[in-house]
C-alpha atoms as a PDB file:
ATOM      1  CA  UNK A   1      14.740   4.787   5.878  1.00  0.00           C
ATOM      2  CA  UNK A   2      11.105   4.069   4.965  1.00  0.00           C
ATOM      3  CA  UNK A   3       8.262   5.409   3.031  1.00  0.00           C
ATOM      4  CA  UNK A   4       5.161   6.801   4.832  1.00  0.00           C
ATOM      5  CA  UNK A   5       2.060   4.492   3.429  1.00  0.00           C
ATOM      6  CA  UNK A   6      -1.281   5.796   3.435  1.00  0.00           C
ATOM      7  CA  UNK A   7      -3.915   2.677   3.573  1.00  0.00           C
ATOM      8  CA  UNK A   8      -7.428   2.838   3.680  1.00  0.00           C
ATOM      9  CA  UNK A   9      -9.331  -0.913   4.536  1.00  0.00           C
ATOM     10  CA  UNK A  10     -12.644  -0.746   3.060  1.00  0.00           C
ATOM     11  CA  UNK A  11     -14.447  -3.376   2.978  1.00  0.00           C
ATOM     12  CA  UNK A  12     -14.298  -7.514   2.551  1.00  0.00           C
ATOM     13  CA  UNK A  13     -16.691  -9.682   0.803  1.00  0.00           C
ATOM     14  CA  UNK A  14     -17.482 -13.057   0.915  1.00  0.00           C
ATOM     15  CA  UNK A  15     -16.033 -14.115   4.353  1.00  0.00           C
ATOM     16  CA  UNK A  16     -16.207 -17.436   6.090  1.00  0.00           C
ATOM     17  CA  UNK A  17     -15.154 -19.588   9.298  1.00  0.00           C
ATOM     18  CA  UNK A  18     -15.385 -23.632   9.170  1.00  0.00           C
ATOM     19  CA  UNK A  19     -17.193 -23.101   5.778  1.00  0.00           C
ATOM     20  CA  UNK A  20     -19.946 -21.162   7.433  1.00  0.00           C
ATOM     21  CA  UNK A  21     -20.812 -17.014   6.980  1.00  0.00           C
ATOM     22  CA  UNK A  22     -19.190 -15.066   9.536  1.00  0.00           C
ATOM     23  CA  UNK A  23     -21.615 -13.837  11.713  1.00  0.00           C
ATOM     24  CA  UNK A  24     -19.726 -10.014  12.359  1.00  0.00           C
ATOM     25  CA  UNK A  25     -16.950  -8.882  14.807  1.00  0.00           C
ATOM     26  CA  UNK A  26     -14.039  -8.960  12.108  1.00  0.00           C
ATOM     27  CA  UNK A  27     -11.015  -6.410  12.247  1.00  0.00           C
ATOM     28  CA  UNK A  28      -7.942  -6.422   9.873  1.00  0.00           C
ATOM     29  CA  UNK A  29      -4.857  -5.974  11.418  1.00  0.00           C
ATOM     30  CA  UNK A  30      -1.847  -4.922   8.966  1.00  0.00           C
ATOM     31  CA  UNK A  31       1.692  -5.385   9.092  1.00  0.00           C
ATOM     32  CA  UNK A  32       4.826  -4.866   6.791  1.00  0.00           C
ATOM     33  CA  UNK A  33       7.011  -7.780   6.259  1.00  0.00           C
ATOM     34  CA  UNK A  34      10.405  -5.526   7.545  1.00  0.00           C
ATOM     35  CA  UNK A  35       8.769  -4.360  10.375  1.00  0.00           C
ATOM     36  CA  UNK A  36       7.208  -5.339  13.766  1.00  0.00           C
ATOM     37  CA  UNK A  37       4.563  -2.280  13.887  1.00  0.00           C
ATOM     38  CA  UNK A  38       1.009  -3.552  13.589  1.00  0.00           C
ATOM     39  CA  UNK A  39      -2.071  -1.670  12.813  1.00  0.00           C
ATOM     40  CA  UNK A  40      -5.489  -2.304  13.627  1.00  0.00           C
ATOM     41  CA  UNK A  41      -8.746  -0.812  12.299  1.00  0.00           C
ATOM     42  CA  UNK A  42     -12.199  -1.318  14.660  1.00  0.00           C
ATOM     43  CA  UNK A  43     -14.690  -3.975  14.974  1.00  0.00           C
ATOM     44  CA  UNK A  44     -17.477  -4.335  12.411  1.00  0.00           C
ATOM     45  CA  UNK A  45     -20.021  -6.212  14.539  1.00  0.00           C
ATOM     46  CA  UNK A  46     -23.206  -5.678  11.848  1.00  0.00           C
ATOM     47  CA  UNK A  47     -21.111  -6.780   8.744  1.00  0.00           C
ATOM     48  CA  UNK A  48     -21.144 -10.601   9.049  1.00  0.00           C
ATOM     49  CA  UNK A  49     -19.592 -12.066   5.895  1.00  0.00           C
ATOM     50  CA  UNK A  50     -19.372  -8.251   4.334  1.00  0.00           C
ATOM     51  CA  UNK A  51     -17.906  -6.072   6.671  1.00  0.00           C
ATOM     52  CA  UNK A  52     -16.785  -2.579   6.309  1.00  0.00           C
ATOM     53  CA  UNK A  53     -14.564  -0.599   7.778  1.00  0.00           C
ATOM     54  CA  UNK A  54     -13.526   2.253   5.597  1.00  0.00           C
ATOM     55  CA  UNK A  55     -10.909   2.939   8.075  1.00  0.00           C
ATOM     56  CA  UNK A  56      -7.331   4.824   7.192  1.00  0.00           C
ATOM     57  CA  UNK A  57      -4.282   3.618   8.608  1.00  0.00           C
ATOM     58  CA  UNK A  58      -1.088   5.035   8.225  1.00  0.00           C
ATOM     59  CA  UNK A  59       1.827   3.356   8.537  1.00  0.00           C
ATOM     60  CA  UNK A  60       6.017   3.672   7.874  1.00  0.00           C
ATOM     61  CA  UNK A  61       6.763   0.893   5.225  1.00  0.00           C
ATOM     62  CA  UNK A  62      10.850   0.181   5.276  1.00  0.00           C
ATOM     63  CA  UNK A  63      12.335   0.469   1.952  1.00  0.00           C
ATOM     64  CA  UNK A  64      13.454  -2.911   2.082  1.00  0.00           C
ATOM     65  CA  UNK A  65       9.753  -4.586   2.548  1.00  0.00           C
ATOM     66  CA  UNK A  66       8.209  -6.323  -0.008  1.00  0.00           C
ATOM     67  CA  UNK A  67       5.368  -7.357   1.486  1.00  0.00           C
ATOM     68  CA  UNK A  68       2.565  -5.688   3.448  1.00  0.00           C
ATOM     69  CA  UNK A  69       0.343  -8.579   4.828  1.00  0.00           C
ATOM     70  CA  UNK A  70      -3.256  -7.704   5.768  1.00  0.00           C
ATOM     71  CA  UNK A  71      -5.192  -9.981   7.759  1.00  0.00           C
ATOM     72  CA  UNK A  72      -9.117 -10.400   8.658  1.00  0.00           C
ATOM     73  CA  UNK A  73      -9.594 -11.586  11.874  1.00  0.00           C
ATOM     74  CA  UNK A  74     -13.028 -12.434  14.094  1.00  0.00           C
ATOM     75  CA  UNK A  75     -13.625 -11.607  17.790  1.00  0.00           C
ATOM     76  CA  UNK A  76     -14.473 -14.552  19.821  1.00  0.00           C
ATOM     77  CA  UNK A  77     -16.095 -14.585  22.641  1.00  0.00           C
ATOM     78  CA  UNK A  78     -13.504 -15.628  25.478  1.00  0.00           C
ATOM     79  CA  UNK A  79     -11.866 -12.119  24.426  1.00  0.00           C
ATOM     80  CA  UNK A  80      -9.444 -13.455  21.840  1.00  0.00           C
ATOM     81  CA  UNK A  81      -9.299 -13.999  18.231  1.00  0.00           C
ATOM     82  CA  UNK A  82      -9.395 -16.200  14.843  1.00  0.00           C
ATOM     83  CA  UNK A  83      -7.714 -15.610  11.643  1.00  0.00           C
ATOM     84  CA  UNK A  84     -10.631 -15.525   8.860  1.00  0.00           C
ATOM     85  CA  UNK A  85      -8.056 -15.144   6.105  1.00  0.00           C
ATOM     86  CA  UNK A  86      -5.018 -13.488   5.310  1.00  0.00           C
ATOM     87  CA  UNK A  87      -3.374 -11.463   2.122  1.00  0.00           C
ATOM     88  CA  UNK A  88       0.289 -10.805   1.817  1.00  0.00           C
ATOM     89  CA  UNK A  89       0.528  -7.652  -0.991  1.00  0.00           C
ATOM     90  CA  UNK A  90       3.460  -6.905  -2.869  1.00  0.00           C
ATOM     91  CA  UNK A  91       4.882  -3.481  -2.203  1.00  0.00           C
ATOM     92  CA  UNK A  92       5.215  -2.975  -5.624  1.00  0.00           C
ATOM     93  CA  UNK A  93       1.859  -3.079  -6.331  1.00  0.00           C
ATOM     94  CA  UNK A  94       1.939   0.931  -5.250  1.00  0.00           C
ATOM     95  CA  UNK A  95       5.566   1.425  -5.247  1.00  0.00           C
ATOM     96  CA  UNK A  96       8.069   1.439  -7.620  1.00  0.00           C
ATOM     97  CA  UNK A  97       8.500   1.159 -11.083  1.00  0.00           C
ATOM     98  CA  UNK A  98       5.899   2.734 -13.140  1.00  0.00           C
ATOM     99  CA  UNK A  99       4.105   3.346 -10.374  1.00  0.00           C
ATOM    100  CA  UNK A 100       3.202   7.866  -9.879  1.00  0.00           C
ATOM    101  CA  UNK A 101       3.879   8.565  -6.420  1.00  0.00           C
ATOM    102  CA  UNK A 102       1.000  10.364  -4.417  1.00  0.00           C
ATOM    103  CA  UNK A 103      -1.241   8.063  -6.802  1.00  0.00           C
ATOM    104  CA  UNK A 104      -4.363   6.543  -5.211  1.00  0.00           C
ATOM    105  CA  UNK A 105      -5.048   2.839  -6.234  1.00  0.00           C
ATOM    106  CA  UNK A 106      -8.276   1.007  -5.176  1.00  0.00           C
ATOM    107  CA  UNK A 107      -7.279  -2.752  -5.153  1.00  0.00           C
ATOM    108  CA  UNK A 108      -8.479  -5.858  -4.121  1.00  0.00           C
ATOM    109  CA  UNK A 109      -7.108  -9.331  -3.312  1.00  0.00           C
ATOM    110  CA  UNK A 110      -7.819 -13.083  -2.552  1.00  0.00           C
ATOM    111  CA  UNK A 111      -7.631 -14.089   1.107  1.00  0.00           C
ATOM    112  CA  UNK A 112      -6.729 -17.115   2.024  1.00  0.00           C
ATOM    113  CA  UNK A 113      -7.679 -19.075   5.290  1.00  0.00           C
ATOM    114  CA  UNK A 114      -5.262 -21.131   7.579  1.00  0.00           C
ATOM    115  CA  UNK A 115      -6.023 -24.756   5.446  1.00  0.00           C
ATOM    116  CA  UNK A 116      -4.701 -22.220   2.215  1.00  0.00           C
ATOM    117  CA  UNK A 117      -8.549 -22.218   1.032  1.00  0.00           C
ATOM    118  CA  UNK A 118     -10.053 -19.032  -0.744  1.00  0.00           C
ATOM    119  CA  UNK A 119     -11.687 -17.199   1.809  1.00  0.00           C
ATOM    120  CA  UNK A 120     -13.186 -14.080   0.343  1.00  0.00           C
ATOM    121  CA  UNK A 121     -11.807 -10.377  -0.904  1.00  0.00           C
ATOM    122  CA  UNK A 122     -10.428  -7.625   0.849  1.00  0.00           C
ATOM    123  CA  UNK A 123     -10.759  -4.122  -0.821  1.00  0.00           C
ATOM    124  CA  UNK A 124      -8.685  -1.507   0.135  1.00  0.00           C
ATOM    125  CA  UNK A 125      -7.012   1.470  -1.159  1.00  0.00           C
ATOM    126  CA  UNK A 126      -3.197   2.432  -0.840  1.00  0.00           C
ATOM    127  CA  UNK A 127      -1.403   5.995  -1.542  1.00  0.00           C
ATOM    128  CA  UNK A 128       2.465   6.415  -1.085  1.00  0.00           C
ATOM    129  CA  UNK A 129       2.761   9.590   0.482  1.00  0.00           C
ATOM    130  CA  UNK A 130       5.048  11.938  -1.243  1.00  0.00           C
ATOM    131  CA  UNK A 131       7.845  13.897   1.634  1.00  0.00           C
ATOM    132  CA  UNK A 132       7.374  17.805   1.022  1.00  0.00           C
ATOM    133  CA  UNK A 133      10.912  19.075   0.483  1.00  0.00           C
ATOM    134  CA  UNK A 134      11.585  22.773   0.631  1.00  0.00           C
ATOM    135  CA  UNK A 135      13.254  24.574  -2.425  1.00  0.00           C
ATOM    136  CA  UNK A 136      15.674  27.483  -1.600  1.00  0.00           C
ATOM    137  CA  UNK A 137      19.174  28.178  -3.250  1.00  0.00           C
ATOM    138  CA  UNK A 138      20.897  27.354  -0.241  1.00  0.00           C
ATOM    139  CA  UNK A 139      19.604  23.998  -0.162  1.00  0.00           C
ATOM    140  CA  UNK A 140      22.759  21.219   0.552  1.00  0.00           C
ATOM    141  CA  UNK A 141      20.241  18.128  -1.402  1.00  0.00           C
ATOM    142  CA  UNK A 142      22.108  17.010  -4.421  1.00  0.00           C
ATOM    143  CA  UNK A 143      20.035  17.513  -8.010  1.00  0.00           C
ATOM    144  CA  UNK A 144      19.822  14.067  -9.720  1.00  0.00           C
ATOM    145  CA  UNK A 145      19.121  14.141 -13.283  1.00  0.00           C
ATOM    146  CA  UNK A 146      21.300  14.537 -16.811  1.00  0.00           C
ATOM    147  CA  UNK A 147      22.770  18.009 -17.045  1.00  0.00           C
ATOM    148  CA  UNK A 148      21.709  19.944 -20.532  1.00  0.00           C
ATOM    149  CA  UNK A 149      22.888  22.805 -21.874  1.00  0.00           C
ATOM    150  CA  UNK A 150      21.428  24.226 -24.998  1.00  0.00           C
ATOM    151  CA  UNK A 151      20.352  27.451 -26.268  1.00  0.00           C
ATOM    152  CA  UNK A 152      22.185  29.315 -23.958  1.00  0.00           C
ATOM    153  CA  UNK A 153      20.379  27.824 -21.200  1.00  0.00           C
ATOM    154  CA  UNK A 154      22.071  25.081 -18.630  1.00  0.00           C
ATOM    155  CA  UNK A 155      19.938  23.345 -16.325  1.00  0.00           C
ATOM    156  CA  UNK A 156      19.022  19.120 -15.178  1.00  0.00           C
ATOM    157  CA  UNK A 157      16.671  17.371 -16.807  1.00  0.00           C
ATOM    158  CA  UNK A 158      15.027  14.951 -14.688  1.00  0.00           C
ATOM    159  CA  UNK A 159      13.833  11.864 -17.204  1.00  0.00           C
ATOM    160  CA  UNK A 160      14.800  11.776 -20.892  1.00  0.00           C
ATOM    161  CA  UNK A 161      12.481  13.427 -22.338  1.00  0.00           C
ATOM    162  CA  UNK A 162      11.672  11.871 -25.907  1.00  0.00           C
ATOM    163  CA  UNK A 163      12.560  14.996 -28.265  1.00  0.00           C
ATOM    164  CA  UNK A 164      15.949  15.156 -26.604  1.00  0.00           C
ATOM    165  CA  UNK A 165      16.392  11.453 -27.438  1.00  0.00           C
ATOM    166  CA  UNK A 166      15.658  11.959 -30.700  1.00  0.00           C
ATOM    167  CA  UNK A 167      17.574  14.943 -31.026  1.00  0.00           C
ATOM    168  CA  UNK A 168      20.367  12.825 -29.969  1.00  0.00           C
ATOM    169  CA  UNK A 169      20.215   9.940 -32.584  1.00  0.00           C
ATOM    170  CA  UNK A 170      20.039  12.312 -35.054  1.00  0.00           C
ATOM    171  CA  UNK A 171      23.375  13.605 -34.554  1.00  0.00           C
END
């Protein structure tokens, strides 16, 4: 089971290698800490130490990851690559808790290089995307919620809804 994670990298700020600007060619791959999948968005080669990307990548987040880690790297020139500096998120940072799902967050964190230095900011946005299910009467999906009846009327709330608590504590 997993959740289908909408993440757009934007842009980073501030990047370095040996203490020095980076020059350009920087990608960020991203990866979920449950999972093997990796994602990569394309080379900024004009950039140098602010790249963008504004790239979307979509990937399937296990609902057992915590962590989504996203990391700037640079091209080299013998056709490999370096780590500029790396970011490990917290899945609940977009999901979970008080959290709307379908919500669009812009966020940024710290990256860190391989020494554990500050090594710039990596902006990014994140939405949890939200599985369409179909209503019909003949529908087999249980209904979670607390059953009312009042009125004359039966039906599930979904929530508490604060008059109803109240109503409750006053009886």
């Amino acid at each position: 089971m997993s959740r289908a994670v909408e993440m757009t990298i934007l842009s980073a700020e501030n990047l370095q290698m040996n203490r020095r600007p980076v020059r350009g060619n920087t990608f960020v791959t991203v990866q979920s800490d449950a999972s093997s999948e990796t994602s990569a968005t394309r080379v900024d080669s004009e950039g140098g130490s602010y790249p963008s990307w504004n790239e979307k990548v979509v990937m399937d987040v296990p609902l057992h990851a915590r962590f989504i880690t996203v990391e700037v790297r640079c091209k080299t020139s013998s056709s490999g690559s370096n780590s500029v500096g790396v970011a490990r998120i917290p899945v609940s940072d977009f999901i979970g808790g008080y959290v709307p799902e379908n919500q669009l967050h812009f966020l940024s964190y710290r990256l860190w290089d391989g020494k554990v230095r500050r090594n710039g900011v990596i902006n990014i946005s994140v939405r949890v995307k939200v599985v369409e299910h179909s209503c019909n009467a003949n529908s087999s999906m249980p209904v979670t919620g607390v059953p009312v009846a009042a009125n004359g009327s039966t039906g599930v709330v979904r929530g508490v809804p604060a008059l109803w608590l109240n109503y409750q504590t006053n009886i």
